[in-house]
PDB file of N, CA and C in Angstrom:
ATOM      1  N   UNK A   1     -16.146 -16.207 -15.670  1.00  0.00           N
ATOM      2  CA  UNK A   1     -15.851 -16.441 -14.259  1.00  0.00           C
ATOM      3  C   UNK A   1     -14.414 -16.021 -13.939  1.00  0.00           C
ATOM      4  N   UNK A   2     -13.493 -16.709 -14.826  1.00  0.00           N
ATOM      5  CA  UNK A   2     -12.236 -16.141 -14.307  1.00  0.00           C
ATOM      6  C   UNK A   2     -11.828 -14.663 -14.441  1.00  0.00           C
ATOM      7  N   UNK A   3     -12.763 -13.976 -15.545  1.00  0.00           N
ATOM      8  CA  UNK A   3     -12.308 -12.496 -15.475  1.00  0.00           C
ATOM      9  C   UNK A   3     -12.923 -12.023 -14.219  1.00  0.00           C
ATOM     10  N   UNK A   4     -13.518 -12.222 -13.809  1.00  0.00           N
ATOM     11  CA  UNK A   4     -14.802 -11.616 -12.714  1.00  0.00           C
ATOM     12  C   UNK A   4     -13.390 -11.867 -11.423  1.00  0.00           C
ATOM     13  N   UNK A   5     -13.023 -12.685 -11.500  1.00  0.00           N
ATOM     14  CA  UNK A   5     -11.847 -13.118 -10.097  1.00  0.00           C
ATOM     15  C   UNK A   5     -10.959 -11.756 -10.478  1.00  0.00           C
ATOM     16  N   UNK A   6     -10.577 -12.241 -11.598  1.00  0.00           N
ATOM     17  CA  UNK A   6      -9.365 -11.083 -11.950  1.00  0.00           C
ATOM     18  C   UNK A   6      -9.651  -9.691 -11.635  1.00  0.00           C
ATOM     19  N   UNK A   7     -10.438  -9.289 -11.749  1.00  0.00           N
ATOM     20  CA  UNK A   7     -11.138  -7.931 -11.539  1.00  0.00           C
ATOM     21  C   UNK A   7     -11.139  -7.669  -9.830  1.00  0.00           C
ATOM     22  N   UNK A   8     -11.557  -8.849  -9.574  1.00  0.00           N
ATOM     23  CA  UNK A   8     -11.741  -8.694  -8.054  1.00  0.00           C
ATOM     24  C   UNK A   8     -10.587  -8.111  -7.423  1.00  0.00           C
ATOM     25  N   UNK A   9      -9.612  -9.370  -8.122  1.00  0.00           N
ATOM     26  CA  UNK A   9      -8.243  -9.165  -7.408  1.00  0.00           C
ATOM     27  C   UNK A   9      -7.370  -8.004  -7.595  1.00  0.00           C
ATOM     28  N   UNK A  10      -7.640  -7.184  -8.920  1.00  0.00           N
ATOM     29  CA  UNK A  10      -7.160  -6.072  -8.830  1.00  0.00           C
ATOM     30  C   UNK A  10      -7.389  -5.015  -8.060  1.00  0.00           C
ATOM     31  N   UNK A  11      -8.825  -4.748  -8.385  1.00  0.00           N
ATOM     32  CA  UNK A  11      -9.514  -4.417  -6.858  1.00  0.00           C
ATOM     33  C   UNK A  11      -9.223  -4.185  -5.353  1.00  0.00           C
ATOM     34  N   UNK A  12      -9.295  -5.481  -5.040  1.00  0.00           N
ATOM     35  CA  UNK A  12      -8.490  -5.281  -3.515  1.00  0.00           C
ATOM     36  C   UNK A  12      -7.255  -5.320  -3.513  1.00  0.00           C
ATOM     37  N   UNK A  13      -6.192  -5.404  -3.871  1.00  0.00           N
ATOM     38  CA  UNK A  13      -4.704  -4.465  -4.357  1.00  0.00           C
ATOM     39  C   UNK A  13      -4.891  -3.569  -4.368  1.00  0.00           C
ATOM     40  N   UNK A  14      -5.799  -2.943  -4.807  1.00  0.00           N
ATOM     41  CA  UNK A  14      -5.780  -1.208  -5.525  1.00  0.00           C
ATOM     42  C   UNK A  14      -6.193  -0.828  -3.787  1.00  0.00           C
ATOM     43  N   UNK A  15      -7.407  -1.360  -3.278  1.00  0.00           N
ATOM     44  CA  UNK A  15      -7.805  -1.285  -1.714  1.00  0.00           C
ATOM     45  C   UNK A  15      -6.924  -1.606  -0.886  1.00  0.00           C
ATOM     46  N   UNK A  16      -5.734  -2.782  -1.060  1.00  0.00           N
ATOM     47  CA  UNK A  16      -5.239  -2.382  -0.268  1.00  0.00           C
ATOM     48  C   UNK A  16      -3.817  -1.351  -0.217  1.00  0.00           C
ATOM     49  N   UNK A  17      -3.474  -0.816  -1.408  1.00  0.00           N
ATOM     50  CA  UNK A  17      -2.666   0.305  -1.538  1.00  0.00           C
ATOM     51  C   UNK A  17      -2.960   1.676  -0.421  1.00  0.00           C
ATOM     52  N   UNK A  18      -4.188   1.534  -1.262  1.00  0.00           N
ATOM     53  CA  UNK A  18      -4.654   2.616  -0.245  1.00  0.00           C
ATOM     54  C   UNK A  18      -4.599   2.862   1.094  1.00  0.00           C
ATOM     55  N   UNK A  19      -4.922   1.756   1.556  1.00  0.00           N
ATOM     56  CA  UNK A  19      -5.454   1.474   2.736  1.00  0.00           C
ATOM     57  C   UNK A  19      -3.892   1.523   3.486  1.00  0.00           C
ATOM     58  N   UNK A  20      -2.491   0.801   2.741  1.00  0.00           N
ATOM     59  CA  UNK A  20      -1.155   1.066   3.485  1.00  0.00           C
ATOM     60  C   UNK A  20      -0.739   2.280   3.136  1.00  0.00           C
ATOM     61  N   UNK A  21      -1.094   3.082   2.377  1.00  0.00           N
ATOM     62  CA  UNK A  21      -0.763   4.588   1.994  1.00  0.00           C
ATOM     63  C   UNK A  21      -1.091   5.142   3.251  1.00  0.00           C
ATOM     64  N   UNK A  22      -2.181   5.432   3.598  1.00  0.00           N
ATOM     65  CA  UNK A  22      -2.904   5.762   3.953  1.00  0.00           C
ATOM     66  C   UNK A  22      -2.160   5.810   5.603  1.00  0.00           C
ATOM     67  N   UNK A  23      -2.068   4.590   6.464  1.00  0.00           N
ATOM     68  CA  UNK A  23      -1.352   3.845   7.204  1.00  0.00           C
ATOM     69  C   UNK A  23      -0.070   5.220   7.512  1.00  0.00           C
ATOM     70  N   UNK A  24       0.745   4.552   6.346  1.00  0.00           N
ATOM     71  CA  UNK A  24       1.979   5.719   6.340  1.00  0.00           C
ATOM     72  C   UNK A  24       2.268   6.710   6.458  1.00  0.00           C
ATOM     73  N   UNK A  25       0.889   7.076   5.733  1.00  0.00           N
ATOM     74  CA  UNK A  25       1.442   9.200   6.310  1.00  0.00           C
ATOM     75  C   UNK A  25       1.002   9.310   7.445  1.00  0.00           C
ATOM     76  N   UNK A  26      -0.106   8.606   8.236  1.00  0.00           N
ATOM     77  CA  UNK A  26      -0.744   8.951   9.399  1.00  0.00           C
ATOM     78  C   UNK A  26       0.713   8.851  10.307  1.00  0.00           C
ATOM     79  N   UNK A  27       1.462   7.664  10.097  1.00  0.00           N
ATOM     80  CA  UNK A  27       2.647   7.404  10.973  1.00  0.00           C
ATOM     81  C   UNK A  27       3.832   8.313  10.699  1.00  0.00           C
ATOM     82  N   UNK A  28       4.025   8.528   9.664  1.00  0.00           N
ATOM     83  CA  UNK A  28       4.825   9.936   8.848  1.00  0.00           C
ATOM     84  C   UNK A  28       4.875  11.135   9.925  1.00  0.00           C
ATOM     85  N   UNK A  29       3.519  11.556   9.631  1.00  0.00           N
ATOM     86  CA  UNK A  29       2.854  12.381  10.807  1.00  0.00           C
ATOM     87  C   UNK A  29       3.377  12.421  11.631  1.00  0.00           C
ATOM     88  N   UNK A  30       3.071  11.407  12.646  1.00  0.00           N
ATOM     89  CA  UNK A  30       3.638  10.933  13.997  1.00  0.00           C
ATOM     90  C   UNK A  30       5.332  11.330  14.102  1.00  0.00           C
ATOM     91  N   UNK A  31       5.719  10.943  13.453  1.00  0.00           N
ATOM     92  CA  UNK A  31       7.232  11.343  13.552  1.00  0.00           C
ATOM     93  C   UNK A  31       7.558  12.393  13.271  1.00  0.00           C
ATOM     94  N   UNK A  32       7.071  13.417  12.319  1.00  0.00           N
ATOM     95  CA  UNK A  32       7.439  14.766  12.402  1.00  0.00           C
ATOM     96  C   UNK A  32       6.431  15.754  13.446  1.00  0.00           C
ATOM     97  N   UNK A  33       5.545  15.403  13.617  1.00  0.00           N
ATOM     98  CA  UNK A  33       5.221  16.742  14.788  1.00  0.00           C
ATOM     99  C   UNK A  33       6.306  16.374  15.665  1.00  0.00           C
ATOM    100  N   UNK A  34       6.288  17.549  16.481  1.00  0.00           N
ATOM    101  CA  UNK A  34       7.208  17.566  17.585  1.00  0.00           C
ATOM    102  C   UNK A  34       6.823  16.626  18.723  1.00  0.00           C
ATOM    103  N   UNK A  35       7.120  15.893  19.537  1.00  0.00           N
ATOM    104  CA  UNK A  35       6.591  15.437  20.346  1.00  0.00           C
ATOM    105  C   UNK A  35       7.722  15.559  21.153  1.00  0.00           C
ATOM    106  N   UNK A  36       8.050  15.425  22.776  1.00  0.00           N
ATOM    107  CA  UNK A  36       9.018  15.557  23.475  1.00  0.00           C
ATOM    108  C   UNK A  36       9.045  14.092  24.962  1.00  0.00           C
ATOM    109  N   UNK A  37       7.806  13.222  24.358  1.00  0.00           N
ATOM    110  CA  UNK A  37       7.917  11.871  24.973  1.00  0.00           C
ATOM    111  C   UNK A  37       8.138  11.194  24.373  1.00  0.00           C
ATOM    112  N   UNK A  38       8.139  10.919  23.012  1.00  0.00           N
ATOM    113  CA  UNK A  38       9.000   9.886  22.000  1.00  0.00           C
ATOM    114  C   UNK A  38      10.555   9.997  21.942  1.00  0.00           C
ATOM    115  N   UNK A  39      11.287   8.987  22.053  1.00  0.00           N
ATOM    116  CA  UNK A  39      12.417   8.882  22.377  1.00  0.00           C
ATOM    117  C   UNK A  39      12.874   8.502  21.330  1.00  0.00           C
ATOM    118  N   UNK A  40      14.248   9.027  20.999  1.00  0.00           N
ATOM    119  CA  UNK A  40      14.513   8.165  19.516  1.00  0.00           C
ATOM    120  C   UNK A  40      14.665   7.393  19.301  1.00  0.00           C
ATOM    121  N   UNK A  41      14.597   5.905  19.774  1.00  0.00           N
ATOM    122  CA  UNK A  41      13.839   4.864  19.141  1.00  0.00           C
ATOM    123  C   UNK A  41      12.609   4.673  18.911  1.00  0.00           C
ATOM    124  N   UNK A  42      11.798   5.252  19.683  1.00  0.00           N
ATOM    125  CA  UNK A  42      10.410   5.486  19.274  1.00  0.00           C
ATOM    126  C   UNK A  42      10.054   5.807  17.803  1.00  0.00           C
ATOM    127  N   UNK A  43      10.697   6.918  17.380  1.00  0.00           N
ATOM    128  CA  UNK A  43      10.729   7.507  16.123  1.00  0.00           C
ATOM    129  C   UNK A  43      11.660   6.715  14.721  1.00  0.00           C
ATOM    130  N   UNK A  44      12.368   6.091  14.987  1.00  0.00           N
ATOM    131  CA  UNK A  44      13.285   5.469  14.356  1.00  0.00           C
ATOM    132  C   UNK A  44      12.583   4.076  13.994  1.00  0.00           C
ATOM    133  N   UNK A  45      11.814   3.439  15.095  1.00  0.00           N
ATOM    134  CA  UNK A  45      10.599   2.742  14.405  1.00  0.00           C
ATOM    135  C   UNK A  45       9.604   3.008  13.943  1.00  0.00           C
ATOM    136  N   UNK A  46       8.921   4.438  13.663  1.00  0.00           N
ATOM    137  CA  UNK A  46       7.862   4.699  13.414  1.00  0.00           C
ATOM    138  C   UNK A  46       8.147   4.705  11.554  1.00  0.00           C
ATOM    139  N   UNK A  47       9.450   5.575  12.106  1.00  0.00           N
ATOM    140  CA  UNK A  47      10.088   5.529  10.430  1.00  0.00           C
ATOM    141  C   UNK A  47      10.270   4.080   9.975  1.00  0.00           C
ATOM    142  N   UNK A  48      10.291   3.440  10.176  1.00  0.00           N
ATOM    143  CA  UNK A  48      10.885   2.047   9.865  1.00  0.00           C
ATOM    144  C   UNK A  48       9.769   1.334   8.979  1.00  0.00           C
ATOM    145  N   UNK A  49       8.626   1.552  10.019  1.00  0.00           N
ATOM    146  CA  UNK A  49       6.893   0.993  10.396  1.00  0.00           C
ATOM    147  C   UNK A  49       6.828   2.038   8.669  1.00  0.00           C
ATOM    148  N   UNK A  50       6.931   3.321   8.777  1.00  0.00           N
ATOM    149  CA  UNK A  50       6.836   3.491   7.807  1.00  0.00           C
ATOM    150  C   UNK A  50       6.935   3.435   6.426  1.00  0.00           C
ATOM    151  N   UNK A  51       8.335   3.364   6.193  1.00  0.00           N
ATOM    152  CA  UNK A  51       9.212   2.712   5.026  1.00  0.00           C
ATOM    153  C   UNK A  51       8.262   1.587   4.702  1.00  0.00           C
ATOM    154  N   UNK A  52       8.580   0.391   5.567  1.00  0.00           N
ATOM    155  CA  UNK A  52       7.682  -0.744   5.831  1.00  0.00           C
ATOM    156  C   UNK A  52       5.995  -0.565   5.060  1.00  0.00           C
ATOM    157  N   UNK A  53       5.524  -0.107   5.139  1.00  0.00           N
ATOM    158  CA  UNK A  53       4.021   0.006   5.059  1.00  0.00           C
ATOM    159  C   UNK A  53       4.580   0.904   3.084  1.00  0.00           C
ATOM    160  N   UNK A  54       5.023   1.919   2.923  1.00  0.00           N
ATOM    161  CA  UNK A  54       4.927   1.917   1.593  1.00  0.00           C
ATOM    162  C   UNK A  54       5.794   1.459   0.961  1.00  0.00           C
ATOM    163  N   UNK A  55       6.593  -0.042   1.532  1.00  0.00           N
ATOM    164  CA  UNK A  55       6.961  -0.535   0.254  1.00  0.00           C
ATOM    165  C   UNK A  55       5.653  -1.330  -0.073  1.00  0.00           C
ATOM    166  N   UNK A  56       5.268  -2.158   0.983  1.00  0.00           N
ATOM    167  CA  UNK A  56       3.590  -3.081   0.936  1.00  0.00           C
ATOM    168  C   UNK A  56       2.601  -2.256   0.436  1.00  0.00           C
ATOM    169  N   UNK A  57       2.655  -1.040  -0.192  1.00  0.00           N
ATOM    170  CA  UNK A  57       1.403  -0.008  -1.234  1.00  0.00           C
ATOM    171  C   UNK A  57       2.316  -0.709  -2.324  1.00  0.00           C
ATOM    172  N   UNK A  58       3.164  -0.156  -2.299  1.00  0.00           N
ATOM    173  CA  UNK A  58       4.147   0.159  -3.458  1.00  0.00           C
ATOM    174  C   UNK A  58       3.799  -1.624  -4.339  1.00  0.00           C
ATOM    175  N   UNK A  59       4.161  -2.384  -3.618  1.00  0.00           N
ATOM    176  CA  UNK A  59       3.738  -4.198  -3.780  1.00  0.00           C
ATOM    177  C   UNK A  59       2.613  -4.074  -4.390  1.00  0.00           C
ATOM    178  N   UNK A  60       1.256  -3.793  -3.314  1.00  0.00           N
ATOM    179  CA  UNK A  60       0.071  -3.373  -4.037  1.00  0.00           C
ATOM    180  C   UNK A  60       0.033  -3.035  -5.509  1.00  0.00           C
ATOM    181  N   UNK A  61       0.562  -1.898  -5.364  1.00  0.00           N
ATOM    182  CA  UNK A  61       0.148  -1.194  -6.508  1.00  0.00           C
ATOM    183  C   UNK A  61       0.811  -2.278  -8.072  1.00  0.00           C
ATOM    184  N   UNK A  62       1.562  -3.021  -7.686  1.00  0.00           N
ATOM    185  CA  UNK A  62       2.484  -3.416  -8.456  1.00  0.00           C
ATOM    186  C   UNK A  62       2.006  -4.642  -9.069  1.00  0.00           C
ATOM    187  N   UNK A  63       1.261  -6.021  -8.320  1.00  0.00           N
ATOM    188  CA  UNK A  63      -0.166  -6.278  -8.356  1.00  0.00           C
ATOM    189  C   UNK A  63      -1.146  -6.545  -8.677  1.00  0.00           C
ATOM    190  N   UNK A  64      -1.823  -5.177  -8.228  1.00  0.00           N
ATOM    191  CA  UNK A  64      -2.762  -4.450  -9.123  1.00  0.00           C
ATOM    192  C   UNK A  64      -2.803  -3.911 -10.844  1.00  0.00           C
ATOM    193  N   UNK A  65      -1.563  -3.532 -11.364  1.00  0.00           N
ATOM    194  CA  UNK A  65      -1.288  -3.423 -12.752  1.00  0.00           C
ATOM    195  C   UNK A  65      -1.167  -4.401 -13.802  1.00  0.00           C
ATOM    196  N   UNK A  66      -0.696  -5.648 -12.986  1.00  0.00           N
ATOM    197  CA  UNK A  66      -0.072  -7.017 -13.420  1.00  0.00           C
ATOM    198  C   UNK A  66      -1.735  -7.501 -13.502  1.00  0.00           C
ATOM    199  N   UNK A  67      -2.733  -7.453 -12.597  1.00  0.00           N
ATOM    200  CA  UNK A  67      -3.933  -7.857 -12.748  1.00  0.00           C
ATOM    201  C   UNK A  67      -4.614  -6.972 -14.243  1.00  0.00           C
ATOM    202  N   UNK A  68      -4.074  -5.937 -13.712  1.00  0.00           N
ATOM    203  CA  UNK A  68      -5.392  -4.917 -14.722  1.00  0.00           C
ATOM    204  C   UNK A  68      -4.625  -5.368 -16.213  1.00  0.00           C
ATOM    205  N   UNK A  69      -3.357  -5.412 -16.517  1.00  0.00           N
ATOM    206  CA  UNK A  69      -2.992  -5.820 -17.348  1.00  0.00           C
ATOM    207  C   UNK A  69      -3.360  -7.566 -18.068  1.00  0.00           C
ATOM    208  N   UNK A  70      -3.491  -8.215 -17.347  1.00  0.00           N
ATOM    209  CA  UNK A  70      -4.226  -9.338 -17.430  1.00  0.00           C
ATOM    210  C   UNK A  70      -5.506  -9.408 -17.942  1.00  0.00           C
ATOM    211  N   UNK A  71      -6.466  -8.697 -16.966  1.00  0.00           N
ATOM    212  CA  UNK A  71      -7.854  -8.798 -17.159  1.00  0.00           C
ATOM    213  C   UNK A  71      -7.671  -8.057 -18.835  1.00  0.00           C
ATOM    214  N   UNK A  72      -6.781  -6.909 -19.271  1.00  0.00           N
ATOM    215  CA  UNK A  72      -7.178  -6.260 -21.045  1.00  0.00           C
ATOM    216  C   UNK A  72      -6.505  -7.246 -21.878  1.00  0.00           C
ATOM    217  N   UNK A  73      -5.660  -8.284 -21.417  1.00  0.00           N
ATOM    218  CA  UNK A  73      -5.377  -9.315 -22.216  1.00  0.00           C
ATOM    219  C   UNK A  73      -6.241 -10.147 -22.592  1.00  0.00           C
ATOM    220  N   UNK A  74      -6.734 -10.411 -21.121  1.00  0.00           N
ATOM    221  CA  UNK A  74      -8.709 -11.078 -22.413  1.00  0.00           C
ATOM    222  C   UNK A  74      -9.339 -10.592 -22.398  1.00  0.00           C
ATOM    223  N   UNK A  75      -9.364  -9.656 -22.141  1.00  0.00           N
ATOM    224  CA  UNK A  75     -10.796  -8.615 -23.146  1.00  0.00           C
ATOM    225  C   UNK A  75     -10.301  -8.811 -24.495  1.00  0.00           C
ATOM    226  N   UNK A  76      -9.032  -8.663 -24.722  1.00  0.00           N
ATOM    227  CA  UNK A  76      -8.533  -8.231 -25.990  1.00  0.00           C
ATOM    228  C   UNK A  76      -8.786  -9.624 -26.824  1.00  0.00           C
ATOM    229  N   UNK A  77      -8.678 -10.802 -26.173  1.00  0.00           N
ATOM    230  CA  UNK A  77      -8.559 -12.274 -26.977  1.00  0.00           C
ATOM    231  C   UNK A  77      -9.852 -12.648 -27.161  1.00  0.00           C
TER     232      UNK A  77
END
C-alpha cells in the first residue's frame, strides 16, 4: 500500500512538471513575439509569471526524484 502511494506521488510531480513547463514557454512565447500593445510592464510580468512557473517544474521535478528514489529504497529492502 504504501509503495502504491509513493508511486502515485511521484507521478503527479512528474505531471505536474510538465504541466508548469509547459505553462512557461507558452508565456516565454508571449514575451518574445513582438507585440506593440504590451507595455513593459506587461512583459516584465509575463517574465516574472515565468521565472515563477519554472522554478515550481524545477520543485516538481525535485520531488519527483526524492519519491522515485524512495519508492527503489524498498524495492531494494
Amino acid at each position: 500500500m504504501r509503495k502504491k502511494k509513493v508511486k502515485s506521488l511521484m507521478e503527479d510531480y512528474k505531471q505536474f512538471a510538465f504541466t508548469l513547463l509547459s505553462v512557461s514557454a507558452f508565456l516565454y512565447i508571449g514575451t518574445v513575439i513582438p507585440n506593440e500593445g504590451l507595455g513593459m510592464d506587461q512583459k516584465t510580468m509575463m517574465m516574472l509569471a515565468t521565472c515563477g512557473f519554472l522554478a515550481a517544474a524545477f520543485f516538481c521535478v525535485k520531488r519527483s526524484l526524492k519519491y522515485k528514489k524512495q519508492l527503489d529504497e524498498m524495492e531494494e529492502s
